[in-house]
N, C-alpha and C. Protein backbone atom coordinates (compact mmCIF):
# COMPACT_ATOMS: atom_id res chain seq x y z
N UNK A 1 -35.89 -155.40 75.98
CA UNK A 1 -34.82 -155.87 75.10
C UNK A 1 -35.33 -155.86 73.67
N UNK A 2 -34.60 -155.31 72.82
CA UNK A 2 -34.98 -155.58 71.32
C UNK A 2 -33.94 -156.39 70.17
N UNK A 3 -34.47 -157.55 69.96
CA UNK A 3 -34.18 -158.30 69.09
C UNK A 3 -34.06 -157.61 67.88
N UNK A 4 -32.75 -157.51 66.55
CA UNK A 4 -32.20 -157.25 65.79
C UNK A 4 -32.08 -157.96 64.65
N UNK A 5 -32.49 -158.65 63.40
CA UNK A 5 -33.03 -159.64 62.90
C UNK A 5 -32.15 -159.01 61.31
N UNK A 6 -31.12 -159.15 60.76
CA UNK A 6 -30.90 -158.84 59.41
C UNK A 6 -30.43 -159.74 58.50
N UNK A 7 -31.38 -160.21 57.60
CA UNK A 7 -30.58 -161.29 55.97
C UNK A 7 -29.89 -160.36 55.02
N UNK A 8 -29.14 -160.74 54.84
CA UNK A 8 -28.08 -160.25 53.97
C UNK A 8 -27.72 -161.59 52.92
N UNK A 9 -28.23 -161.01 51.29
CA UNK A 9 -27.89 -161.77 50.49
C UNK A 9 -26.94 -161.52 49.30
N UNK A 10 -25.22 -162.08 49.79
CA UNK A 10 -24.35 -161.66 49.11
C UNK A 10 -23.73 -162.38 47.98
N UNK A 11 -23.22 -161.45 46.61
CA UNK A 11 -23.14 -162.73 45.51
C UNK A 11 -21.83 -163.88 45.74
N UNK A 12 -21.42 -164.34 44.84
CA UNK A 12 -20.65 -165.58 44.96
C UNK A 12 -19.18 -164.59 45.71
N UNK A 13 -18.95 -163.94 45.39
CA UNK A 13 -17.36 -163.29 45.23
C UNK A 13 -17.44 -162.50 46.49
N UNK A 14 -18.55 -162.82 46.75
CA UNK A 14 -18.88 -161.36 48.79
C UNK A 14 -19.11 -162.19 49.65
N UNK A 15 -19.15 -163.21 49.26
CA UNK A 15 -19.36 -164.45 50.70
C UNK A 15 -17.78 -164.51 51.48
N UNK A 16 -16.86 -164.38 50.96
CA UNK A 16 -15.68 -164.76 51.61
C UNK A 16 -15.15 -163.28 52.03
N UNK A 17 -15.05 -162.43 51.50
CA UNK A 17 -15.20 -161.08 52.19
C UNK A 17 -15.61 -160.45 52.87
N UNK A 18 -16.99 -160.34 52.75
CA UNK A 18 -18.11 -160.57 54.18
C UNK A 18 -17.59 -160.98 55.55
N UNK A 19 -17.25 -162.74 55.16
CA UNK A 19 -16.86 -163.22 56.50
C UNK A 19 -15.37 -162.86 57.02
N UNK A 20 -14.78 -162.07 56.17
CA UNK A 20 -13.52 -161.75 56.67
C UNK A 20 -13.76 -160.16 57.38
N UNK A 21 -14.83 -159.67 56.82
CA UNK A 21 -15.32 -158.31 57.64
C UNK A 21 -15.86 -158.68 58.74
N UNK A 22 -16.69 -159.52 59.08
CA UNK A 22 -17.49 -159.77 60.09
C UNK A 22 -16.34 -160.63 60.96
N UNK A 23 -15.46 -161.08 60.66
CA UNK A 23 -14.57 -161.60 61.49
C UNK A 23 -13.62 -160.77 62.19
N UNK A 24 -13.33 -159.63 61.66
CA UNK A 24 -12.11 -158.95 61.74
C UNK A 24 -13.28 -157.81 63.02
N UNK A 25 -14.63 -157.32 62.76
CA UNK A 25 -15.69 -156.55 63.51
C UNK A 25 -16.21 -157.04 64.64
N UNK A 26 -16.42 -158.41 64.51
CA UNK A 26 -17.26 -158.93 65.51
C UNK A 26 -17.26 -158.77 67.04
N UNK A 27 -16.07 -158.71 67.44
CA UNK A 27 -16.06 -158.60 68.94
C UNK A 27 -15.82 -157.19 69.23
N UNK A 28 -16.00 -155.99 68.29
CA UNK A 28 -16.48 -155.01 68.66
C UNK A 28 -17.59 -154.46 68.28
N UNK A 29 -18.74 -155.03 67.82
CA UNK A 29 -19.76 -154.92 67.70
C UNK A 29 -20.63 -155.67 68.65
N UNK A 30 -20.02 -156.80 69.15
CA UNK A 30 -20.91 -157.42 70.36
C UNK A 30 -20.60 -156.69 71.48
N UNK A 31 -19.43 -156.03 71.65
CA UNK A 31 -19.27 -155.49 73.02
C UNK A 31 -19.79 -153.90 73.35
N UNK A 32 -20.36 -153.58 71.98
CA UNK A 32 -20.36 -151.87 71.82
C UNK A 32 -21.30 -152.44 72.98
N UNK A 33 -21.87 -150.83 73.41
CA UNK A 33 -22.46 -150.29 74.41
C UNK A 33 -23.71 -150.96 74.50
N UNK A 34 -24.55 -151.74 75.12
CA UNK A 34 -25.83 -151.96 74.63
C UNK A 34 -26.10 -153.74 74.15
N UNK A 35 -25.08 -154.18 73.60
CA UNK A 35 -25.14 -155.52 72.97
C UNK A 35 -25.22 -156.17 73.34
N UNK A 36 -25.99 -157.03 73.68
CA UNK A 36 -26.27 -157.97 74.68
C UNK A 36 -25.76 -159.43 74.03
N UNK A 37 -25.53 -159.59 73.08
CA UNK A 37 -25.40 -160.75 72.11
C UNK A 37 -25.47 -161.06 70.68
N UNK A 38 -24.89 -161.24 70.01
CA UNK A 38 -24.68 -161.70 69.00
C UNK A 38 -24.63 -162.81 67.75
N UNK A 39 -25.16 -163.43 67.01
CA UNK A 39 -24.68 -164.52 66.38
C UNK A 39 -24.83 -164.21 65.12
N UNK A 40 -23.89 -164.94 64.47
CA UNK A 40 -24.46 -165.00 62.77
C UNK A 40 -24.83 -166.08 62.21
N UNK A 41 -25.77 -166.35 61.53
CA UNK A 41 -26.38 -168.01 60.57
C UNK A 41 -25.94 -167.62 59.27
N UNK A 42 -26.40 -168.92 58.71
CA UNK A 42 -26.16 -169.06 57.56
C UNK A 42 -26.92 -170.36 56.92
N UNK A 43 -27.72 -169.72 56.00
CA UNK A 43 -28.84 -170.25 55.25
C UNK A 43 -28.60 -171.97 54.90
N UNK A 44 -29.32 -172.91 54.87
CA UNK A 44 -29.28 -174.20 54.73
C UNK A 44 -29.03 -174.51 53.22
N UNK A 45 -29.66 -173.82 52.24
CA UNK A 45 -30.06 -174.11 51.49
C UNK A 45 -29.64 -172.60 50.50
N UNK A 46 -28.75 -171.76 50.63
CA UNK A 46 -28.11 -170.47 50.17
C UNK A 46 -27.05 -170.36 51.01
N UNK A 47 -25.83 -170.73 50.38
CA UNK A 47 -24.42 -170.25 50.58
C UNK A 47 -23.59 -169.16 50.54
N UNK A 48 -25.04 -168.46 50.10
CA UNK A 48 -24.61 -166.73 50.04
C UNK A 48 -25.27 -165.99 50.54
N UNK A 49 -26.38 -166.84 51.65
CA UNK A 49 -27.73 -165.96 52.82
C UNK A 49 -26.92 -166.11 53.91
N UNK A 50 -26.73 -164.99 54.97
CA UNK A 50 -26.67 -164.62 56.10
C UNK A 50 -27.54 -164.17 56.88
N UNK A 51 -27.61 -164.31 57.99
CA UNK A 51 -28.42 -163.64 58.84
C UNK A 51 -27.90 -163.08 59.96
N UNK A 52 -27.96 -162.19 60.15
CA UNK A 52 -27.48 -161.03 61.99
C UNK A 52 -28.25 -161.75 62.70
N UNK A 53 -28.33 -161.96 64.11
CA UNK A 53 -29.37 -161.65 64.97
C UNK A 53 -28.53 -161.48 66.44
N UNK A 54 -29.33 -160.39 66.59
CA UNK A 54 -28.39 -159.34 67.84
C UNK A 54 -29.76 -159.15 69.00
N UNK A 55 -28.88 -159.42 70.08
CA UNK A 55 -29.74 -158.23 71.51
C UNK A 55 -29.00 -157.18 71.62
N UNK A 56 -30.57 -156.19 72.26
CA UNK A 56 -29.75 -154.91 72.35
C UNK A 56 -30.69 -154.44 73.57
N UNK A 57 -30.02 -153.80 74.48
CA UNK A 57 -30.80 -153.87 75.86
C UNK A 57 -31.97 -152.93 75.59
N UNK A 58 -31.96 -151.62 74.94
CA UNK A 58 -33.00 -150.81 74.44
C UNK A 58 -32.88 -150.28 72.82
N UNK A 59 -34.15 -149.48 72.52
CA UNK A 59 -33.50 -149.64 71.18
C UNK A 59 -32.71 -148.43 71.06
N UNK A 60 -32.86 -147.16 71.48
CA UNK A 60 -31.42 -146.34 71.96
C UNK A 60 -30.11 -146.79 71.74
N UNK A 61 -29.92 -147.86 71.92
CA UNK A 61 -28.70 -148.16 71.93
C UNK A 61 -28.19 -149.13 70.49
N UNK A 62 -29.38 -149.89 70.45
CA UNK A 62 -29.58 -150.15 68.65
C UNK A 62 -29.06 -148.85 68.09
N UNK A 63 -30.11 -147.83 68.17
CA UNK A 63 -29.76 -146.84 67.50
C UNK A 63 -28.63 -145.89 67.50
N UNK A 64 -27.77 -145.90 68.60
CA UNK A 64 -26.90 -145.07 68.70
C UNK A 64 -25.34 -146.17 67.83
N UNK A 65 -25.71 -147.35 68.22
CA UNK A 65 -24.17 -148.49 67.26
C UNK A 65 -24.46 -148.12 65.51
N UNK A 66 -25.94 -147.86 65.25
CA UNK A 66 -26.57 -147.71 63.49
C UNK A 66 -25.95 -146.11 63.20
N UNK A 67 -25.62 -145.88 64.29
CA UNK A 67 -24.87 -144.19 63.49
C UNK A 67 -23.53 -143.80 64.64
N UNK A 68 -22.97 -144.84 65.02
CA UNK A 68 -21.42 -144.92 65.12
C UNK A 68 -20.78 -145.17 63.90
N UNK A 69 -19.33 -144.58 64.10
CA UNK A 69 -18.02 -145.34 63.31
C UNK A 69 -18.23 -146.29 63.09
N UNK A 70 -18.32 -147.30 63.63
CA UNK A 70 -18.60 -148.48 63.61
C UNK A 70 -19.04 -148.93 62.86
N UNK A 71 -20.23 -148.70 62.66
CA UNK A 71 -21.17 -149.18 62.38
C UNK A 71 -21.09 -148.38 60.60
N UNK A 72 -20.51 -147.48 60.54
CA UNK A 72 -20.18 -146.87 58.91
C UNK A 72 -19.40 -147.33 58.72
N UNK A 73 -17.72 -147.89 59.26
CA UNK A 73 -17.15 -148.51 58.63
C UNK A 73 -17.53 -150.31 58.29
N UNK A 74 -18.20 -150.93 59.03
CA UNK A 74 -18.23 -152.38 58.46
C UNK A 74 -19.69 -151.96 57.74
N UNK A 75 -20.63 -151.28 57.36
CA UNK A 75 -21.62 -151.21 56.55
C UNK A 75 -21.00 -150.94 55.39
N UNK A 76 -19.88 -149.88 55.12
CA UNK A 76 -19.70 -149.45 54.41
C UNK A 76 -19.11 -150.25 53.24
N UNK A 77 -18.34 -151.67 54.03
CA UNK A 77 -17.72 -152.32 52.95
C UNK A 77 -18.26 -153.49 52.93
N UNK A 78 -19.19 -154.05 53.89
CA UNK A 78 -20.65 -154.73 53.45
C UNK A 78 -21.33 -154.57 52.81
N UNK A 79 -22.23 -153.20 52.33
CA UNK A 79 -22.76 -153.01 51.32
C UNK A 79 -22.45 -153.21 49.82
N UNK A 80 -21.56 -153.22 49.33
CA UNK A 80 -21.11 -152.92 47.95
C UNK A 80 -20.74 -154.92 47.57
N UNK A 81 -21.12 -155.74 48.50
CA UNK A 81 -21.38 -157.19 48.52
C UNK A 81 -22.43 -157.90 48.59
N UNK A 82 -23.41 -156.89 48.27
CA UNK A 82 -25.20 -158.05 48.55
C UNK A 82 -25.38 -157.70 46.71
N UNK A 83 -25.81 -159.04 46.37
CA UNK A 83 -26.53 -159.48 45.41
C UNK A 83 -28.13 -158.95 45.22
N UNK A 84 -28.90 -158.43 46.70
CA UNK A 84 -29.85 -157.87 46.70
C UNK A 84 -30.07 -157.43 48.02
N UNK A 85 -30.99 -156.20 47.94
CA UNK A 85 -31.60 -155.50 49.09
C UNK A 85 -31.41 -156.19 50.72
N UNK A 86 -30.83 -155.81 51.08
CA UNK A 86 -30.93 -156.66 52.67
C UNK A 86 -31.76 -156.21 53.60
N UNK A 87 -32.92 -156.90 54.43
CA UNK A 87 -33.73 -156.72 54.80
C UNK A 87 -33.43 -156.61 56.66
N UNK A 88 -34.15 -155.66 56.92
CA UNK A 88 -33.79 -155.50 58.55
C UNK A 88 -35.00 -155.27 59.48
N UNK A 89 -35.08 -155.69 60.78
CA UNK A 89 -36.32 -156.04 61.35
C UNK A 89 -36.06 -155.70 62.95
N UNK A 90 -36.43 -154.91 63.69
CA UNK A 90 -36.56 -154.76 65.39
C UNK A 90 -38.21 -155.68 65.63
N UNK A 91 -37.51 -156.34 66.26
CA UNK A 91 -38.85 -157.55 67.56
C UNK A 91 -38.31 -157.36 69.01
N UNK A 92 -39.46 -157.36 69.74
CA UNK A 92 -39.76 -157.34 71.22
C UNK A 92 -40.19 -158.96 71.24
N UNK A 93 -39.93 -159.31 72.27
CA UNK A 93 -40.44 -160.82 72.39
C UNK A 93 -41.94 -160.90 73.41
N UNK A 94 -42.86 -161.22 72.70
CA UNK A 94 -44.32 -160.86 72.98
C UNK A 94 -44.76 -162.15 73.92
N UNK A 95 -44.17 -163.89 73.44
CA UNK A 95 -44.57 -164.58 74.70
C UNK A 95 -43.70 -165.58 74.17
N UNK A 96 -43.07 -166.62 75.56
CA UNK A 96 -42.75 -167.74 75.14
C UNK A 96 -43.58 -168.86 75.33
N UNK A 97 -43.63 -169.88 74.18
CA UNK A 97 -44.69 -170.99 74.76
C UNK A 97 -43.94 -172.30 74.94
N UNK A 98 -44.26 -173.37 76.49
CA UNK A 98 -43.59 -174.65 76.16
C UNK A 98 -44.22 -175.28 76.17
């Protein structure tokens, strides 16, 4: 399984747009092929930090939703709303400790 990890930091005027993209996307991006799960956060302390964090059963399938339709149309009008560079990250989960 590969964990999907993206902050997205959007300015004052892309926070409410954003969430109207990600609202209007969401349940076809959790269900594409591969998705094991979904959530979105949102920063404690930044009202304009988001964070992705997605399962994806292999990364194949990560990779095949990153160059769907899909995946060009809600990037496409996500992008032109970050205040800065948004950072993206694939993790394997290496151990749990209790």
């Amino acid at each position: 399984m590969i964990i999907r990890v993206v902050r997205m930091q959007f300015t004052e005027q892309g926070v409410e747009e954003f969430l109207a993209i990600f609202n209007r996307h969401q349940h076809a991006i959790r269900h594409f092929p591969g998705c094991l799960h979904l959530e979105l956060w949102r920063a404690v302390d930044d009202e304009g930090c988001f964070v992705t964090y997605s399962h994806w059963q292999r990364a194949e399938d990560l990779e095949h939703y990153r160059t769907s339709d899909l995946f060009a149309t809600v990037w496409g009008q996500v992008k032109t709303l970050f205040r800065e560079r948004p950072q993206a990250f694939s993790v394997e989960r290496d151990r749990v400790v209790g």
